[in-house]
Protein backbone atom coordinates (compact mmCIF):
# COMPACT_ATOMS: atom_id res chain seq x y z
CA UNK A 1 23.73 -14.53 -56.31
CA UNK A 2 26.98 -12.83 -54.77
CA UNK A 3 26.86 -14.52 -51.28
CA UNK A 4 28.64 -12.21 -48.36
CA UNK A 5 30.53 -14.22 -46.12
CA UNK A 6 30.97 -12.59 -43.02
CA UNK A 7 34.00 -12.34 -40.88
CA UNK A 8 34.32 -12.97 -36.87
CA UNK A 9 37.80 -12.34 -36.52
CA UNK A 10 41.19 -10.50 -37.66
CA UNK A 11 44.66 -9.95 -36.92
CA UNK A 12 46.86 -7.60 -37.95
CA UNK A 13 50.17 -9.28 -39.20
CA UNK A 14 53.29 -9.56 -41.10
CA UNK A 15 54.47 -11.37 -43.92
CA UNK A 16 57.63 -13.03 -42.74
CA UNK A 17 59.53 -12.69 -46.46
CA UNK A 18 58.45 -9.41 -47.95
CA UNK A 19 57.68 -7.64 -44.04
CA UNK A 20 54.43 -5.88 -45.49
CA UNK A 21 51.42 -5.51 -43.45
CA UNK A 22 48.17 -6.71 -44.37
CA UNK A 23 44.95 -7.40 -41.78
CA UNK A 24 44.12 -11.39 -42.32
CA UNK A 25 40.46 -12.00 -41.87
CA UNK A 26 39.00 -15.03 -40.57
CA UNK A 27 35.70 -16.91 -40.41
CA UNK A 28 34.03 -18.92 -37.40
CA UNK A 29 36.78 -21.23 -37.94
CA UNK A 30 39.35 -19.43 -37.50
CA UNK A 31 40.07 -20.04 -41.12
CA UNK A 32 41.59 -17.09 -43.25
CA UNK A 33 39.04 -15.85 -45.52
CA UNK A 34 40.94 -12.80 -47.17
CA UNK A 35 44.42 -10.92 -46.41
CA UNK A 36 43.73 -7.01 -47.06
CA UNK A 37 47.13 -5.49 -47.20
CA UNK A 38 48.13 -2.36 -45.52
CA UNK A 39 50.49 0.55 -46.14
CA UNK A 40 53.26 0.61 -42.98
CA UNK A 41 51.85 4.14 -41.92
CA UNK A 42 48.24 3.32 -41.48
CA UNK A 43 48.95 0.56 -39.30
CA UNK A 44 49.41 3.03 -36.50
CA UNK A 45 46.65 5.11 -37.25
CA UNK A 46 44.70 1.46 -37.34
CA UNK A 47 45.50 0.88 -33.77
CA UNK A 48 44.90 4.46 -32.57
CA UNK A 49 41.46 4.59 -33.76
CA UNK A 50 41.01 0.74 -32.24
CA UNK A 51 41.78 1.74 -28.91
CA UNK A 52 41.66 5.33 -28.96
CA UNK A 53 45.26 6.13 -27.90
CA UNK A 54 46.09 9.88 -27.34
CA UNK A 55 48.41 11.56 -29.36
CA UNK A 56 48.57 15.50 -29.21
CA UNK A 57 50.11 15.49 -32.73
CA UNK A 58 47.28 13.67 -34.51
CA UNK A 59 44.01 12.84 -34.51
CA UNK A 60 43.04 9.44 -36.16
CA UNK A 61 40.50 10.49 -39.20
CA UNK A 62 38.87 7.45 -38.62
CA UNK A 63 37.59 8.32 -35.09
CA UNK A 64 35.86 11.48 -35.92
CA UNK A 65 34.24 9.96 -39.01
CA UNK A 66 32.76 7.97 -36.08
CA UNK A 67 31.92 11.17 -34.19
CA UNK A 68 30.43 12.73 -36.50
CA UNK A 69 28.25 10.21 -37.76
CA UNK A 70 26.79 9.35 -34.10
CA UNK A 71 26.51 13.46 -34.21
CA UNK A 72 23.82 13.30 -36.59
CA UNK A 73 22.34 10.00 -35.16
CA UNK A 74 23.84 7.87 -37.29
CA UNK A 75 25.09 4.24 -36.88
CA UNK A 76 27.10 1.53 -39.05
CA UNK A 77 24.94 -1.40 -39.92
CA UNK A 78 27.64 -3.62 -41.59
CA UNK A 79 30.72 -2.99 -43.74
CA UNK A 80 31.12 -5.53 -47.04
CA UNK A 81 34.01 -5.71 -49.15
CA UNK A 82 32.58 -5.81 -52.50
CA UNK A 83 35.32 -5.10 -54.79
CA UNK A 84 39.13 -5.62 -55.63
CA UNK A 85 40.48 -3.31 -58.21
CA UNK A 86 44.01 -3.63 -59.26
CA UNK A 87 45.14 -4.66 -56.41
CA UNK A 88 43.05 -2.46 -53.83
CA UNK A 89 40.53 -4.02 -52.06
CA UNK A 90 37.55 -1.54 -51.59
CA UNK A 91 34.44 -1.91 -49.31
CA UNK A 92 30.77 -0.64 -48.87
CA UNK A 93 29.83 1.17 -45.86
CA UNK A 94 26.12 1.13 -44.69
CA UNK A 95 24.61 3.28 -42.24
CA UNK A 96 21.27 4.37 -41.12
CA UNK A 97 20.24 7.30 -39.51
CA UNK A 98 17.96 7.75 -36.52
CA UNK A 99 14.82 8.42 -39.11
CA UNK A 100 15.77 5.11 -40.38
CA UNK A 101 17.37 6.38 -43.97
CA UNK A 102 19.78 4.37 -45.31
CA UNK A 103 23.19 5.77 -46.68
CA UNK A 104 26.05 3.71 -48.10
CA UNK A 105 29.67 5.37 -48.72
CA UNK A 106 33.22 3.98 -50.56
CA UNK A 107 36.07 3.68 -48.85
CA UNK A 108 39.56 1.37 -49.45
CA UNK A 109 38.84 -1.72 -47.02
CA UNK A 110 41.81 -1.10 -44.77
CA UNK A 111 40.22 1.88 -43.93
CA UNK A 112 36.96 0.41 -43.87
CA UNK A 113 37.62 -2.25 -41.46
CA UNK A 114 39.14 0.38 -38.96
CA UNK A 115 35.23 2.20 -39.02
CA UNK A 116 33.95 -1.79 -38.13
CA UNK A 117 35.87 -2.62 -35.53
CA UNK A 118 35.80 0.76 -33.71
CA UNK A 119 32.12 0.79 -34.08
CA UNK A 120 31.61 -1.54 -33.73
CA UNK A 121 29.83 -3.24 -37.00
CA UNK A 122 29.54 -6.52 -38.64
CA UNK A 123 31.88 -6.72 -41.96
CA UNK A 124 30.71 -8.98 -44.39
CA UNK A 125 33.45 -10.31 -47.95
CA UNK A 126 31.74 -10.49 -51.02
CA UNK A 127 32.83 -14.33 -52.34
CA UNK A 128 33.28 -12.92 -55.80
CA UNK A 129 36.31 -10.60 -54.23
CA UNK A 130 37.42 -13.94 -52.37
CA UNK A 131 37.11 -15.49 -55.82
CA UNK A 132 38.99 -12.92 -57.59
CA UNK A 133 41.79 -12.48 -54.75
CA UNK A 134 42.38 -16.41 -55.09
CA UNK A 135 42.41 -17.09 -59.12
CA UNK A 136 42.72 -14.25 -61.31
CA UNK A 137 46.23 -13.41 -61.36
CA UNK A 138 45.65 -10.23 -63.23
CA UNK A 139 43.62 -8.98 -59.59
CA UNK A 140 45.99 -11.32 -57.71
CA UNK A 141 47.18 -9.01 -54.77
CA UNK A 142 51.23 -9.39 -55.37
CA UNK A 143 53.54 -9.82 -51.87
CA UNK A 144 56.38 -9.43 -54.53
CA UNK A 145 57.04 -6.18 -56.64
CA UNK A 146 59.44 -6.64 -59.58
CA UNK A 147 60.95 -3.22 -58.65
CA UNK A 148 61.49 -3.88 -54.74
CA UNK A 149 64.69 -4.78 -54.48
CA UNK A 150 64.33 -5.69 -50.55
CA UNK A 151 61.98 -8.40 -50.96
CA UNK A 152 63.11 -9.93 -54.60
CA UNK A 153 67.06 -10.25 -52.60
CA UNK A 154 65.92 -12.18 -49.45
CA UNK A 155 64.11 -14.43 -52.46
CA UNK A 156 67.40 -14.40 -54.12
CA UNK A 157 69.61 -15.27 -50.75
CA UNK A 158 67.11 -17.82 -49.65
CA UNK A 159 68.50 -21.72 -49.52
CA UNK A 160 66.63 -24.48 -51.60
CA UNK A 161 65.28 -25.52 -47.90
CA UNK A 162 63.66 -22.02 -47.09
CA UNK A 163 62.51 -21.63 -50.35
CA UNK A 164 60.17 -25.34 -49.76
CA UNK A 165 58.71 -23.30 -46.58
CA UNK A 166 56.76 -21.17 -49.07
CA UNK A 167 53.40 -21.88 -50.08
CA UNK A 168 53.28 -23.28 -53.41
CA UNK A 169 50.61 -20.26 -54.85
CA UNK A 170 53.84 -17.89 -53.67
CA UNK A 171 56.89 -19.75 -55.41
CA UNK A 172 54.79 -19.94 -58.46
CA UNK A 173 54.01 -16.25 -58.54
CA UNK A 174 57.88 -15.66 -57.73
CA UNK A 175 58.34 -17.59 -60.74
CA UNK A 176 56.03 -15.91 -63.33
CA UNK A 177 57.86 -12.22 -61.68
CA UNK A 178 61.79 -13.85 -62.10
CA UNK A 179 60.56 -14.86 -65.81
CA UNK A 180 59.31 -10.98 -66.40
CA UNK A 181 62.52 -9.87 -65.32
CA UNK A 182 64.86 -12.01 -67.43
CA UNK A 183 66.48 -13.68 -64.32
CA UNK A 184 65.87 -17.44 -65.50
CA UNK A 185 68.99 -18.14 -62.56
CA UNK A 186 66.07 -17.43 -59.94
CA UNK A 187 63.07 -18.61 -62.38
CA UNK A 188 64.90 -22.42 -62.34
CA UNK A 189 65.79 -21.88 -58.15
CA UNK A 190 62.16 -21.49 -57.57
CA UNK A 191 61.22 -24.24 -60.21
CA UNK A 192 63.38 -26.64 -58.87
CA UNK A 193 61.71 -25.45 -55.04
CA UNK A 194 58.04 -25.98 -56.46
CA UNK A 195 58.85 -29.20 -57.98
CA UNK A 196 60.21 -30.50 -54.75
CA UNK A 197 56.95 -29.78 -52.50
CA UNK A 198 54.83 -31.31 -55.47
C-alpha cells in the first residue's frame, strides 16, 4: 500500500548555491519531507494568492479557481502529491461538492500547494514520490543543469572548504554532471571534497 504522509508545514526558500526556488515541506517534526521546486515567476503569484495582495495588473489564477469552485458549492478535501515525472512533481486535487460528489483534478504541485494553503486543505505526499525524489537518479530533481552556466561557475569558483559545506547527495550529483561534461578538473575537485566529509 502507497502510504500518504501528510504535511503540517512549508516554507518557501532558496537554495544558497544554485538561487532556485523550491517550497520545502515538512512533517510534525519539522523534518523536511520533500523540496518541490519552483519557477522564479510563480513565486510571486504564490504569495499573492496566499495573502490575497492587490495588484490592478493581475489577478492570481489560483484565487479564482478558488472562487469559482466555492461558486458552485464546492470545497477542497485534501491535495496529495502522487507523482514525479521527469523532474515535475504533480499532485491530485480532491473536492466535493455540496451534493456530496466527489471530483479529483491534475495540476503541477507548485501550483497545487498554492490551492491548499489558500483554502485552506490538508496536502498529503505519496511515500512512493518521496521514494523516487530520494533514490532514483533518473527522477532525481537536479539543483544543477549541465547547461546553466551560473550555477556550474560558483561550483567551479568554490574553495575545497565551501565545497565540504555541501551535502554529500549534492557533491556526488555534481560529480556524475562534471563527468557528463568532460571536465574531470571539477569531477576530481568534488571527489577530493566528498572524500574528505566521508
Amino acid at each position: 500500500m502507497d502510504k500518504e504522509i501528510q504535511v503540517y508545514g512549508y516554507e518557501v526558500t532558496c537554495h544558497e548555491v544554485t538561487m532556485k526556488r523550491f517550497i520545502k515541506l515538512t512533517d510534525k517534526e519539522d523534518k523536511t519531507i520533500l523540496n518541490v521546486p519552483m519557477e522564479m515567476f510563480a513565486v510571486r503569484t504564490f504569495f499573492r494568492c496566499l495573502y490575497e495582495a492587490n495588484d490592478p495588473k493581475s489577478f492570481p489564477a489560483h484565487k479564482m479557481f478558488i472562487d469559482v469552485i466555492k461558486l458552485f458549492d464546492g470545497k477542497f478535501t485534501k491535495i496529495v502529491i502522487d507523482e514525479l515525472h521527469e523532474g515535475v512533481f504533480l499532485a491530485t486535487l480532491h473536492l466535493v461538492k455540496k451534493n456530496g460528489r466527489e471530483i479529483t483534478a491534475r495540476a503541477e504541485a507548485d501550483d497545487a500547494l498554492a490551492l491548499a494553503f489558500r483554502a485552506p486543505c490538508d496536502v498529503y505526499i505519496k511515500e512512493s514520490v518521496i521514494d523516487t525524489a530520494n533514490n532514483d537518479p533518473r527522477h532525481r530533481v537536479k539543483w544543477y543543469d549541465p547547461e546553466d552556466e551560473n550555477a556550474l561557475s560558483t561550483v567551479r569558483a568554490a574553495t575545497h572548504e565551501e565545497l565540504r559545506l555541501y551535502p554529500s547527495d549534492e557533491l556526488t550529483q555534481l560529480m556524475e554532471i562534471a563527468s557528463n561534461i568532460e571536465d574531470y578538473d571539477l569531477a576530481a575537485k568534488l571527489k577530493k571534497a566528498l572524500q574528505s566529509k566521508l
